[in-house]
PDB file of N, CA and C in Angstrom:
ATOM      1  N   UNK A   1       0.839  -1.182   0.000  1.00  0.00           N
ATOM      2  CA  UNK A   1       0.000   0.000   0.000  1.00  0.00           C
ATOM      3  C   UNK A   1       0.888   1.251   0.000  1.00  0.00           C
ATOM      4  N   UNK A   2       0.572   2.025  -0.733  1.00  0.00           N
ATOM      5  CA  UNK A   2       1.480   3.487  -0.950  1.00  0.00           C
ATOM      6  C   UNK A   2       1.528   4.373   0.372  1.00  0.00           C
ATOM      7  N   UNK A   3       2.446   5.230   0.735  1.00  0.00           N
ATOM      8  CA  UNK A   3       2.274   6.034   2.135  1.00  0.00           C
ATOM      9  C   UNK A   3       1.190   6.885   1.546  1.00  0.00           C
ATOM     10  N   UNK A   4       0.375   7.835   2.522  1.00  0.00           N
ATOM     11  CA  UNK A   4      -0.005   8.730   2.086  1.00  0.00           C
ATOM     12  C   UNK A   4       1.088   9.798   1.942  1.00  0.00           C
ATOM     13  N   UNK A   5       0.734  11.157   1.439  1.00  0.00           N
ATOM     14  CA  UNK A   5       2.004  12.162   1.159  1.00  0.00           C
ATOM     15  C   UNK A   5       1.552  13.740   1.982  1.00  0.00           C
ATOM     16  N   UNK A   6       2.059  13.899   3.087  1.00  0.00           N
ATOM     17  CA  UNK A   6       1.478  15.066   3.307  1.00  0.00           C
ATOM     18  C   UNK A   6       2.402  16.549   2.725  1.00  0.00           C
ATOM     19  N   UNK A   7       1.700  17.687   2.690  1.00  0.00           N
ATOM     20  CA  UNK A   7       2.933  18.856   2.368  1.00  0.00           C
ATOM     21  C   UNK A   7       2.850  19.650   3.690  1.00  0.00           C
ATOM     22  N   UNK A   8       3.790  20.416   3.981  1.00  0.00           N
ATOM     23  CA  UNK A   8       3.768  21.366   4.759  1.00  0.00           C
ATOM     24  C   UNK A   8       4.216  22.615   4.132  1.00  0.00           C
ATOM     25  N   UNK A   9       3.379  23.466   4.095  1.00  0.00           N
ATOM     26  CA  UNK A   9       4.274  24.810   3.059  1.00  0.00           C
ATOM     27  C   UNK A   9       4.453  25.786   3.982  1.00  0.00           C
ATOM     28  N   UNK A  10       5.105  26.803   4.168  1.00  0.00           N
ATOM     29  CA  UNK A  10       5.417  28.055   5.234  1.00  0.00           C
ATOM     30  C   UNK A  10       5.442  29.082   3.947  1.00  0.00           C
ATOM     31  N   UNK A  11       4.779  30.495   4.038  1.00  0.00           N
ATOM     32  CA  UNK A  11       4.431  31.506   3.115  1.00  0.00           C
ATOM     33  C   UNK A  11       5.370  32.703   4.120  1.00  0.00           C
ATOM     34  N   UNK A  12       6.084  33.332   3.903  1.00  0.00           N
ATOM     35  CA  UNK A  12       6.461  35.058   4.265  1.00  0.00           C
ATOM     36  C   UNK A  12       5.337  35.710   3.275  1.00  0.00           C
ATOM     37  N   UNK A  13       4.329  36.537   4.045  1.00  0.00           N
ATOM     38  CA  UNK A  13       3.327  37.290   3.611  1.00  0.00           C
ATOM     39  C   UNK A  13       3.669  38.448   3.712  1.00  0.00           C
ATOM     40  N   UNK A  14       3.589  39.758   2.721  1.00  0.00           N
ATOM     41  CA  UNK A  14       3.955  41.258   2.865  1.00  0.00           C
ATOM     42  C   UNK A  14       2.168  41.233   3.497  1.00  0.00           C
ATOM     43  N   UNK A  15       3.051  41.842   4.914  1.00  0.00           N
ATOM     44  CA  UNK A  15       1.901  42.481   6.240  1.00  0.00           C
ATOM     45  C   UNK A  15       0.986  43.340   5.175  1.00  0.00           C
ATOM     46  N   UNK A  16       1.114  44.114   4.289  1.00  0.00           N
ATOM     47  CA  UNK A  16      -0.318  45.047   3.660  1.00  0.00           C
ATOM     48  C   UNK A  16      -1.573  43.977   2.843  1.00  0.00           C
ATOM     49  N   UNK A  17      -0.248  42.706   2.560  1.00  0.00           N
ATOM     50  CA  UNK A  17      -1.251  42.180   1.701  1.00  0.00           C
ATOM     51  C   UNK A  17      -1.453  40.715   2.392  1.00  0.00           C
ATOM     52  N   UNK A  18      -1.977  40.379   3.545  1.00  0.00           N
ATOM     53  CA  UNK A  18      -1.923  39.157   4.123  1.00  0.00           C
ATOM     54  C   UNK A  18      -3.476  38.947   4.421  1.00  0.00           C
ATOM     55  N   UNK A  19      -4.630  39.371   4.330  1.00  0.00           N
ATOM     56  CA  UNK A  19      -6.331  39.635   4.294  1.00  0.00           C
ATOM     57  C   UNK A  19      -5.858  38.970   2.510  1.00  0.00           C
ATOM     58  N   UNK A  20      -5.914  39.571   1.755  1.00  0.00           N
ATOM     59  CA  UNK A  20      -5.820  38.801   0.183  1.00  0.00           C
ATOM     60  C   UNK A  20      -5.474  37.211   0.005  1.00  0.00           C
ATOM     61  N   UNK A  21      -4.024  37.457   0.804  1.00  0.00           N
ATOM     62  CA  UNK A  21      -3.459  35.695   1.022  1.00  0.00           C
ATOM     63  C   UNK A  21      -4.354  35.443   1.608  1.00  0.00           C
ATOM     64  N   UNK A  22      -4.912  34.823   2.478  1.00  0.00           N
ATOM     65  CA  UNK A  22      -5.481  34.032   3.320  1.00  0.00           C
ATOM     66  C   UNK A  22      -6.698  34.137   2.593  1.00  0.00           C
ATOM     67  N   UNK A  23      -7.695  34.987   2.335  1.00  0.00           N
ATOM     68  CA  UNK A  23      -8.861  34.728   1.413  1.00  0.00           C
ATOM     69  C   UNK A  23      -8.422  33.601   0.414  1.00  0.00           C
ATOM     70  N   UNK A  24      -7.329  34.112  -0.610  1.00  0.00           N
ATOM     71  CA  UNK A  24      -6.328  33.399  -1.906  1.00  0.00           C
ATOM     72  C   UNK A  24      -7.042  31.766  -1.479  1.00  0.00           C
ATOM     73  N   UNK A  25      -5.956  31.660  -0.485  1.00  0.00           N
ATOM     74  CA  UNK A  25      -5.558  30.042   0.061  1.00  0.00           C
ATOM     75  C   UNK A  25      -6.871  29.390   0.769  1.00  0.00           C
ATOM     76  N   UNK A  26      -7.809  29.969   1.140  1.00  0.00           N
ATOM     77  CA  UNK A  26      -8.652  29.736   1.863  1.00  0.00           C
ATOM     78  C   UNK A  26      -9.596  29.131   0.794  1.00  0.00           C
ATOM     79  N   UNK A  27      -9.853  29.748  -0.540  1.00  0.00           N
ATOM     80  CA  UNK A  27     -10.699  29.567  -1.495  1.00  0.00           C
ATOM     81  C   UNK A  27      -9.945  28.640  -2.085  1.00  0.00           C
ATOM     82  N   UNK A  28      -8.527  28.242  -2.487  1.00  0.00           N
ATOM     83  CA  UNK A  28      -7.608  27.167  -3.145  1.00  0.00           C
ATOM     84  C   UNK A  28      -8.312  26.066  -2.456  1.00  0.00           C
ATOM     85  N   UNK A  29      -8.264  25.954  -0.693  1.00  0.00           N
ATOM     86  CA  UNK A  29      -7.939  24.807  -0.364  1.00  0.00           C
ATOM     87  C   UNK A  29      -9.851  24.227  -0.268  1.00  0.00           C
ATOM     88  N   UNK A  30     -10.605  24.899  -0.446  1.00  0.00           N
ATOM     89  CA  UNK A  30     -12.079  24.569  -0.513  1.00  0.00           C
ATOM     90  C   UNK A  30     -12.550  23.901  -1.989  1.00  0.00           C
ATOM     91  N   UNK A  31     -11.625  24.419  -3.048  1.00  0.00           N
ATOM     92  CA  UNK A  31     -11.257  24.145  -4.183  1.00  0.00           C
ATOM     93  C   UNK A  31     -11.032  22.704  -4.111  1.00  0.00           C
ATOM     94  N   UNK A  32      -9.884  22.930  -3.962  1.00  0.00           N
ATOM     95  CA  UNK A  32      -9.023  20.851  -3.758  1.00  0.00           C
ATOM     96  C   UNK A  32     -10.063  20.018  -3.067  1.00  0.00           C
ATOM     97  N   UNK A  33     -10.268  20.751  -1.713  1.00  0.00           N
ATOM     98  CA  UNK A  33     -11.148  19.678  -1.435  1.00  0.00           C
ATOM     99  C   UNK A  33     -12.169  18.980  -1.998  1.00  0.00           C
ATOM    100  N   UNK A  34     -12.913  19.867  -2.798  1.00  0.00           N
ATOM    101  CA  UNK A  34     -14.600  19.445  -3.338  1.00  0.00           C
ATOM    102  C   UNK A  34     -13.862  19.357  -5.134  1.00  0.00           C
ATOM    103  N   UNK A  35     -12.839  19.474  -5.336  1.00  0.00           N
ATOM    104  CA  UNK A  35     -12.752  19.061  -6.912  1.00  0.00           C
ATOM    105  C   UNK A  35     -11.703  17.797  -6.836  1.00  0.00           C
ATOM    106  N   UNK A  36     -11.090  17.693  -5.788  1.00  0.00           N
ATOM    107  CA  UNK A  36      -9.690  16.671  -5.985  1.00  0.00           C
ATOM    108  C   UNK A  36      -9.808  14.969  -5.169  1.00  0.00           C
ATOM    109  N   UNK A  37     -10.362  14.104  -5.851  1.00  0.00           N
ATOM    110  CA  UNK A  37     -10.913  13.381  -4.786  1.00  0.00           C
ATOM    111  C   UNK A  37      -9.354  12.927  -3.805  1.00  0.00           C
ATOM    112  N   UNK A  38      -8.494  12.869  -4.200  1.00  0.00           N
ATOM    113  CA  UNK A  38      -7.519  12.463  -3.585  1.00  0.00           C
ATOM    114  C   UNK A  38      -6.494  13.633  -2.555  1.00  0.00           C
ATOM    115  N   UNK A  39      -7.170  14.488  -2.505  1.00  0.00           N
ATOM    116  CA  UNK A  39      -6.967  15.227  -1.530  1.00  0.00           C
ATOM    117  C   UNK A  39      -7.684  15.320  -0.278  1.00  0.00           C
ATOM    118  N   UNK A  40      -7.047  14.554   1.011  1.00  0.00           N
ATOM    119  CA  UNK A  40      -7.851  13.995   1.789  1.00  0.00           C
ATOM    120  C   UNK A  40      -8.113  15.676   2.969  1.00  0.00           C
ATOM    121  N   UNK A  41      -7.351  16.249   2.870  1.00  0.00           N
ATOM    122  CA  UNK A  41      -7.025  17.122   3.979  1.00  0.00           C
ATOM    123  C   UNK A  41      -6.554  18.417   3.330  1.00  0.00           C
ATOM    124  N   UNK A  42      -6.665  19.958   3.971  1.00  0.00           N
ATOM    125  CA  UNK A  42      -5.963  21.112   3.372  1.00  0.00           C
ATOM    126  C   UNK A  42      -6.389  22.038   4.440  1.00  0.00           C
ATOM    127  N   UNK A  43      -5.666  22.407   5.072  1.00  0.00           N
ATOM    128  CA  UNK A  43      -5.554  23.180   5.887  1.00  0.00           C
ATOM    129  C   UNK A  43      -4.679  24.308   5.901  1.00  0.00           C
ATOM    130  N   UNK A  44      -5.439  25.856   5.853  1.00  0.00           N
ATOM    131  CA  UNK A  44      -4.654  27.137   6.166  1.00  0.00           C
ATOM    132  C   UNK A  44      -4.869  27.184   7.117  1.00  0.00           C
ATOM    133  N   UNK A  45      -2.864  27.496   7.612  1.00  0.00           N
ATOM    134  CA  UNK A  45      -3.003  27.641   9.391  1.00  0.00           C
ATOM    135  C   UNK A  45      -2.590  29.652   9.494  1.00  0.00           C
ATOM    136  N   UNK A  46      -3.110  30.163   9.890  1.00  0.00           N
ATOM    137  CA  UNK A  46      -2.717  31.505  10.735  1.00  0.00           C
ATOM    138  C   UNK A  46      -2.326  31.513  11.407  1.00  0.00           C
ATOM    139  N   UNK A  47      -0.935  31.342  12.462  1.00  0.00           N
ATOM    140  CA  UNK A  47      -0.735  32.200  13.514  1.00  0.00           C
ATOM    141  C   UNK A  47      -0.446  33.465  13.533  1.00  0.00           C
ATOM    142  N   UNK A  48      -0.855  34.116  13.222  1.00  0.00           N
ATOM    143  CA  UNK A  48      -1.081  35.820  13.315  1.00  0.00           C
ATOM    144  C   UNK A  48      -1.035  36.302  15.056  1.00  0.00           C
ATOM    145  N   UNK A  49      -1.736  35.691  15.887  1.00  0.00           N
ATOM    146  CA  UNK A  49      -1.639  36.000  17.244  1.00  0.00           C
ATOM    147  C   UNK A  49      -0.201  35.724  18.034  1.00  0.00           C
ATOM    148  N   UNK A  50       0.142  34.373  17.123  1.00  0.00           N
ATOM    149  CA  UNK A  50       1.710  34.297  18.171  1.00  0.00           C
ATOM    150  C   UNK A  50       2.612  35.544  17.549  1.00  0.00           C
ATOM    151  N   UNK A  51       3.185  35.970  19.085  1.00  0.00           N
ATOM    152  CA  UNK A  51       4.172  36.531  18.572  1.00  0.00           C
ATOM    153  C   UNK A  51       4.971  36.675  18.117  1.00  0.00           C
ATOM    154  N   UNK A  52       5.640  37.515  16.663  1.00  0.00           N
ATOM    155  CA  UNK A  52       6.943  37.209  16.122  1.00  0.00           C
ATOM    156  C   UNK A  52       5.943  36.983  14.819  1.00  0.00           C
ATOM    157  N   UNK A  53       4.806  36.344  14.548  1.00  0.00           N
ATOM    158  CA  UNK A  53       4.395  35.132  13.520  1.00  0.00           C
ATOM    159  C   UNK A  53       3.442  35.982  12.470  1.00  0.00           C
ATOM    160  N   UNK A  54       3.195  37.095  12.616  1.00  0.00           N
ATOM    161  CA  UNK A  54       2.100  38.120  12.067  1.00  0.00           C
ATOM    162  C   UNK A  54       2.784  37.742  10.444  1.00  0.00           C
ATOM    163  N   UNK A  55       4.274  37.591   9.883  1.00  0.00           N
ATOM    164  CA  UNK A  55       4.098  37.706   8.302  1.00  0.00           C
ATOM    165  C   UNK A  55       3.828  36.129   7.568  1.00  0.00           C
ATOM    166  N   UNK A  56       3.863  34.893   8.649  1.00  0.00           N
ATOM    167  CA  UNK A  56       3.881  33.496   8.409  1.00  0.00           C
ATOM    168  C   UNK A  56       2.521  33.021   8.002  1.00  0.00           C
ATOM    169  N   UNK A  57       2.446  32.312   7.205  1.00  0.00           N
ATOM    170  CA  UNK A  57       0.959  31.833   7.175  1.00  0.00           C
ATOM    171  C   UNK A  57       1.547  30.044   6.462  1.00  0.00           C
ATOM    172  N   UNK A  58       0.579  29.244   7.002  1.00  0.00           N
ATOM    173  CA  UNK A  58       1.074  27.716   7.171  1.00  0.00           C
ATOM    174  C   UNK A  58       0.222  27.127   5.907  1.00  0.00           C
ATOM    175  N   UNK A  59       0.386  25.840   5.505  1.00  0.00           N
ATOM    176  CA  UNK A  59      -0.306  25.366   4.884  1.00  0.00           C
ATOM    177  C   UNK A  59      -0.202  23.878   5.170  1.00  0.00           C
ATOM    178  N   UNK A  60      -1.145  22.835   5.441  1.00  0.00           N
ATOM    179  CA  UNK A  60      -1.084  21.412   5.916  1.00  0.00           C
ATOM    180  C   UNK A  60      -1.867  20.650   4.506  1.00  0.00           C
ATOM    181  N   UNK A  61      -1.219  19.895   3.897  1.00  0.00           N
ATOM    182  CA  UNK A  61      -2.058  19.353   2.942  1.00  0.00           C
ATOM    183  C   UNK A  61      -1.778  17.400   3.088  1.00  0.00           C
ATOM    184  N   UNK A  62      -2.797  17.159   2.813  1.00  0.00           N
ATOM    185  CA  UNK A  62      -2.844  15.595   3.073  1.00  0.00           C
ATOM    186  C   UNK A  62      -3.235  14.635   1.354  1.00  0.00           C
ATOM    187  N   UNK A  63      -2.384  13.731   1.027  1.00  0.00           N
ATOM    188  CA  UNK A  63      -2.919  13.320  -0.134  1.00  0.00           C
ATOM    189  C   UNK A  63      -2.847  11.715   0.072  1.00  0.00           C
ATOM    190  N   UNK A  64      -4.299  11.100  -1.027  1.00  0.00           N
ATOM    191  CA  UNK A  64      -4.232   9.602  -0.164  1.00  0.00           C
ATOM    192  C   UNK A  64      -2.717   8.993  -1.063  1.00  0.00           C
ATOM    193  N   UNK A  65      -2.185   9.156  -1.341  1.00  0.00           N
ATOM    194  CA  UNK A  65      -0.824   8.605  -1.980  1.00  0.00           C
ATOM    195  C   UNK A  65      -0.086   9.626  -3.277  1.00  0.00           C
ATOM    196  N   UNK A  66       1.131   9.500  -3.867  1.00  0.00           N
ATOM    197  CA  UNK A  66       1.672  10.381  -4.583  1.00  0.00           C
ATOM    198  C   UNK A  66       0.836  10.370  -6.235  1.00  0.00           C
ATOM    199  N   UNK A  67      -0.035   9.747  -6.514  1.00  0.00           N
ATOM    200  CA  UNK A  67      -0.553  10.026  -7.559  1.00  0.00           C
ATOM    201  C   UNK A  67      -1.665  11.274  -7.410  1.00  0.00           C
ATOM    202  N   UNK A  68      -2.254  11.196  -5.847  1.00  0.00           N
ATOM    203  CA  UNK A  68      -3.366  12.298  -6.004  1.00  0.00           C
ATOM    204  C   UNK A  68      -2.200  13.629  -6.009  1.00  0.00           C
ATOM    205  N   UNK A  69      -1.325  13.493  -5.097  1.00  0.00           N
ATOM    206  CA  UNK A  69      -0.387  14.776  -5.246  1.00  0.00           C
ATOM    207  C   UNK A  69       0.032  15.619  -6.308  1.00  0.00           C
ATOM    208  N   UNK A  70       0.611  14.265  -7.034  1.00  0.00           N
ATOM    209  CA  UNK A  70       0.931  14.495  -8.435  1.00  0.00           C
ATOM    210  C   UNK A  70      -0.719  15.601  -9.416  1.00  0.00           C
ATOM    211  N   UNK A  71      -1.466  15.066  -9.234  1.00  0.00           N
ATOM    212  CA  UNK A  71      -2.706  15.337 -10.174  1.00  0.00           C
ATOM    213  C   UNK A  71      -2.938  16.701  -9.195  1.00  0.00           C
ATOM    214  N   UNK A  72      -2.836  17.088  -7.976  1.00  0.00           N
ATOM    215  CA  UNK A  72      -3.194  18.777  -7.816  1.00  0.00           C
ATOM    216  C   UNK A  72      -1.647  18.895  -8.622  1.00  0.00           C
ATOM    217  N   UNK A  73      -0.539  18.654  -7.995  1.00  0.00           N
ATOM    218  CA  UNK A  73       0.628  19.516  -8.393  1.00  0.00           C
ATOM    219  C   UNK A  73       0.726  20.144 -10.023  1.00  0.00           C
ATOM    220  N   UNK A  74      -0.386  19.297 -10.323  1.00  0.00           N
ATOM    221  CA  UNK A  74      -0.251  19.288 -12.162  1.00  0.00           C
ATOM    222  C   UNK A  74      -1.697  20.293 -12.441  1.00  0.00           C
ATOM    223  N   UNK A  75      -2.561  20.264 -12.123  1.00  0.00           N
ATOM    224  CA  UNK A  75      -3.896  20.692 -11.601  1.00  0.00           C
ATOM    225  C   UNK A  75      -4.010  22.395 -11.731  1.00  0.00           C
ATOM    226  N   UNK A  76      -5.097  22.797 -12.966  1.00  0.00           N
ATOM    227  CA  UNK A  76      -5.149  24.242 -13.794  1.00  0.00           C
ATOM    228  C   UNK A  76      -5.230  25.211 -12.392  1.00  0.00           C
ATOM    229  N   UNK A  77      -5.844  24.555 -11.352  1.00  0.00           N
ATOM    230  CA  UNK A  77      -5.914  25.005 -10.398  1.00  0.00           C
ATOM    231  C   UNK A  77      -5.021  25.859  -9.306  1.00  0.00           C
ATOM    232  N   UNK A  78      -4.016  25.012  -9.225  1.00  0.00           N
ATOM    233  CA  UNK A  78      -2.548  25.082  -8.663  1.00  0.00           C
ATOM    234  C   UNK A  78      -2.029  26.097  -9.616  1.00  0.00           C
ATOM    235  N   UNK A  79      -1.798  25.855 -10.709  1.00  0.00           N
ATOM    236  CA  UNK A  79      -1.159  26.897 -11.885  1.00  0.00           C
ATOM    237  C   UNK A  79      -2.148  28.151 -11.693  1.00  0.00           C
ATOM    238  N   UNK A  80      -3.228  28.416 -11.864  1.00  0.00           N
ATOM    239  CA  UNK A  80      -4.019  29.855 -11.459  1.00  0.00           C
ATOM    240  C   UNK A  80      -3.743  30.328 -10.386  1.00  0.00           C
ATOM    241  N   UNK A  81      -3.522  29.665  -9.007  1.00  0.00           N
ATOM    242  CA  UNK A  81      -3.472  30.145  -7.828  1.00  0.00           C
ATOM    243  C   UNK A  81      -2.121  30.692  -7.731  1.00  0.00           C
ATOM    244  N   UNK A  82      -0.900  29.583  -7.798  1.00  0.00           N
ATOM    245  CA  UNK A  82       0.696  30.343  -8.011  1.00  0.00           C
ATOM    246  C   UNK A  82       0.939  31.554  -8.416  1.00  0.00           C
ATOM    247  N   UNK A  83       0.111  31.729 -10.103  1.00  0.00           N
ATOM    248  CA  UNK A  83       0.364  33.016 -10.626  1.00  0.00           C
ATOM    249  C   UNK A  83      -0.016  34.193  -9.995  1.00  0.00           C
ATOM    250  N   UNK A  84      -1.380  33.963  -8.859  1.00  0.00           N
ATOM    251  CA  UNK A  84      -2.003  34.839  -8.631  1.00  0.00           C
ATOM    252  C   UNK A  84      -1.259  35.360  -7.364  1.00  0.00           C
ATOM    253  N   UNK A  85      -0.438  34.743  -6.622  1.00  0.00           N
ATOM    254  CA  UNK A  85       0.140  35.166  -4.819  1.00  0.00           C
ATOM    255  C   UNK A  85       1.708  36.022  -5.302  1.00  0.00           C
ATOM    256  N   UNK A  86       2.023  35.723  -6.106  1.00  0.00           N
ATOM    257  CA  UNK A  86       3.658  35.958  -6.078  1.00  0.00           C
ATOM    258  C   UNK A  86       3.893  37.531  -5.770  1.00  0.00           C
ATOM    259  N   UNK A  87       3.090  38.521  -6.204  1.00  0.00           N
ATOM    260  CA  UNK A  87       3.137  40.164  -5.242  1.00  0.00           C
ATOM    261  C   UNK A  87       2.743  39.949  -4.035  1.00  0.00           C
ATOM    262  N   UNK A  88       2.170  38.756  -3.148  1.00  0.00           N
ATOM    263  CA  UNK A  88       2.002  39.034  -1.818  1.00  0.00           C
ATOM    264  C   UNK A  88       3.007  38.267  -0.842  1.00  0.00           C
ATOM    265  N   UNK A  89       3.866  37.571  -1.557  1.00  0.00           N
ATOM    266  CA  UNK A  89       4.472  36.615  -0.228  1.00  0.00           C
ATOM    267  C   UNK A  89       6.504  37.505  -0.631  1.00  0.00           C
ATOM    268  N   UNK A  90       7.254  36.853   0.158  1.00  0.00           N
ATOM    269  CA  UNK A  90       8.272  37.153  -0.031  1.00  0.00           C
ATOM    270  C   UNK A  90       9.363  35.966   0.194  1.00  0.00           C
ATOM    271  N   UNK A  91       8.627  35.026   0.563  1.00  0.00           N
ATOM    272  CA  UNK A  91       9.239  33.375   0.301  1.00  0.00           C
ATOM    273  C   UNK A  91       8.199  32.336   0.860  1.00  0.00           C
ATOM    274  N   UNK A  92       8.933  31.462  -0.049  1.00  0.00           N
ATOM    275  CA  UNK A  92       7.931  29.977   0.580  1.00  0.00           C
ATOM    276  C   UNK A  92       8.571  29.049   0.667  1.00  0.00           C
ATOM    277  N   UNK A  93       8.488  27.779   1.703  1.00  0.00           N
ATOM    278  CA  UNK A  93       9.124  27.203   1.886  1.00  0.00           C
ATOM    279  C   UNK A  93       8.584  25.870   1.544  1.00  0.00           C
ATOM    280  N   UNK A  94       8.715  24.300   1.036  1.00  0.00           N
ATOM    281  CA  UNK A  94       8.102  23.355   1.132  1.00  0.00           C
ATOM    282  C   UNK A  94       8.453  22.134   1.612  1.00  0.00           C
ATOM    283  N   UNK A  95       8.020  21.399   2.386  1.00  0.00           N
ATOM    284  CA  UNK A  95       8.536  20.287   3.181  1.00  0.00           C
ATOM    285  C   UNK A  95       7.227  19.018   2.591  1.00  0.00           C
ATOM    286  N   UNK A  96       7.812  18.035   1.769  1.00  0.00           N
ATOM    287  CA  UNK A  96       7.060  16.861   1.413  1.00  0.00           C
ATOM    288  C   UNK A  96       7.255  15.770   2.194  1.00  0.00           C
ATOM    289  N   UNK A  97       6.454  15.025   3.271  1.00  0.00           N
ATOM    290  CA  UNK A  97       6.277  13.879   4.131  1.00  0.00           C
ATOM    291  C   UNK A  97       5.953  12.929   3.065  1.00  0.00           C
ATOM    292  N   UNK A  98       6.117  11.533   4.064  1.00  0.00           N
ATOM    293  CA  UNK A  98       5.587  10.613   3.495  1.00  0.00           C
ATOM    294  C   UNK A  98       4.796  10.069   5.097  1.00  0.00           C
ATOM    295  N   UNK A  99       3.052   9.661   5.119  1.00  0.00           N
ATOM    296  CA  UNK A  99       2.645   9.431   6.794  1.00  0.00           C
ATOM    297  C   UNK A  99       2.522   8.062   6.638  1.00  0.00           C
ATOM    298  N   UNK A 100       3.208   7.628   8.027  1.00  0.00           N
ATOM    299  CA  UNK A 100       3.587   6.282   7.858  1.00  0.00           C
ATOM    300  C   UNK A 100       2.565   6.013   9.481  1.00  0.00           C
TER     301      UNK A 100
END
C-alpha cells in the first residue's frame, strides 16, 4: 500500500497584503477539497496571534498517496493560484512527508 504524502508549506506574507493571502488560500484549499478526490485534507493555518508570527501563514495538505499529489501539483488550479500570490508573499518554503 502506498504512504499517504502530506505537504507542509510556510508563506512570508507582505503584512499590507496578508487579508488577500489568506482569502487566496482559503478559497484554493475549498477548491481541492470538493474538486480533488484524492486530496484527503488542506488546511490554512494563521498564527497571526503568536508573537513574532504576524508575516507566516502555514499550509497542511494531506494526499491519499503520490498520484493524487501528483494530479493537484499538475492541476489548472494550482497553476491559477501560483500566478495569482507571487506580489504578496516574499518566500515559501516546502517540506514533502511521506505518513507512515
Amino acid at each position: 500500500m502506498a504512504p499517504k504524502i502530506a505537504l507542509m508549506v510556510e508563506f512570508d506574507v507582505k503584512p499590507d497584503r496578508r487579508a488577500d493571502f489568506l482569502a487566496l488560500m482559503r478559497g484554493h484549499a475549498r477548491q481541492a477539497l470538493d474538486n480533488e478526490p484524492g486530496c484527503e485534507q488542506f488546511d490554512v493555518l494563521d498564527p497571526a496571534g503568536a508573537e513574532g508570527e504576524s508575516a507566516r501563514v502555514f499550509l497542511y495538505e494531506l494526499y491519499t498517496d503520490q498520484a493524487a499529489l501528483d494530479e493537484h501539483l499538475n492541476s489548472p488550479l494550482l497553476v491559477a493560484t501560483r500566478g495569482s500570490y507571487d506580489d504578496m508573499i516574499t518566500a515559501k518554503r516546502v517540506v514533502r512527508c511521506e505518513v507512515s
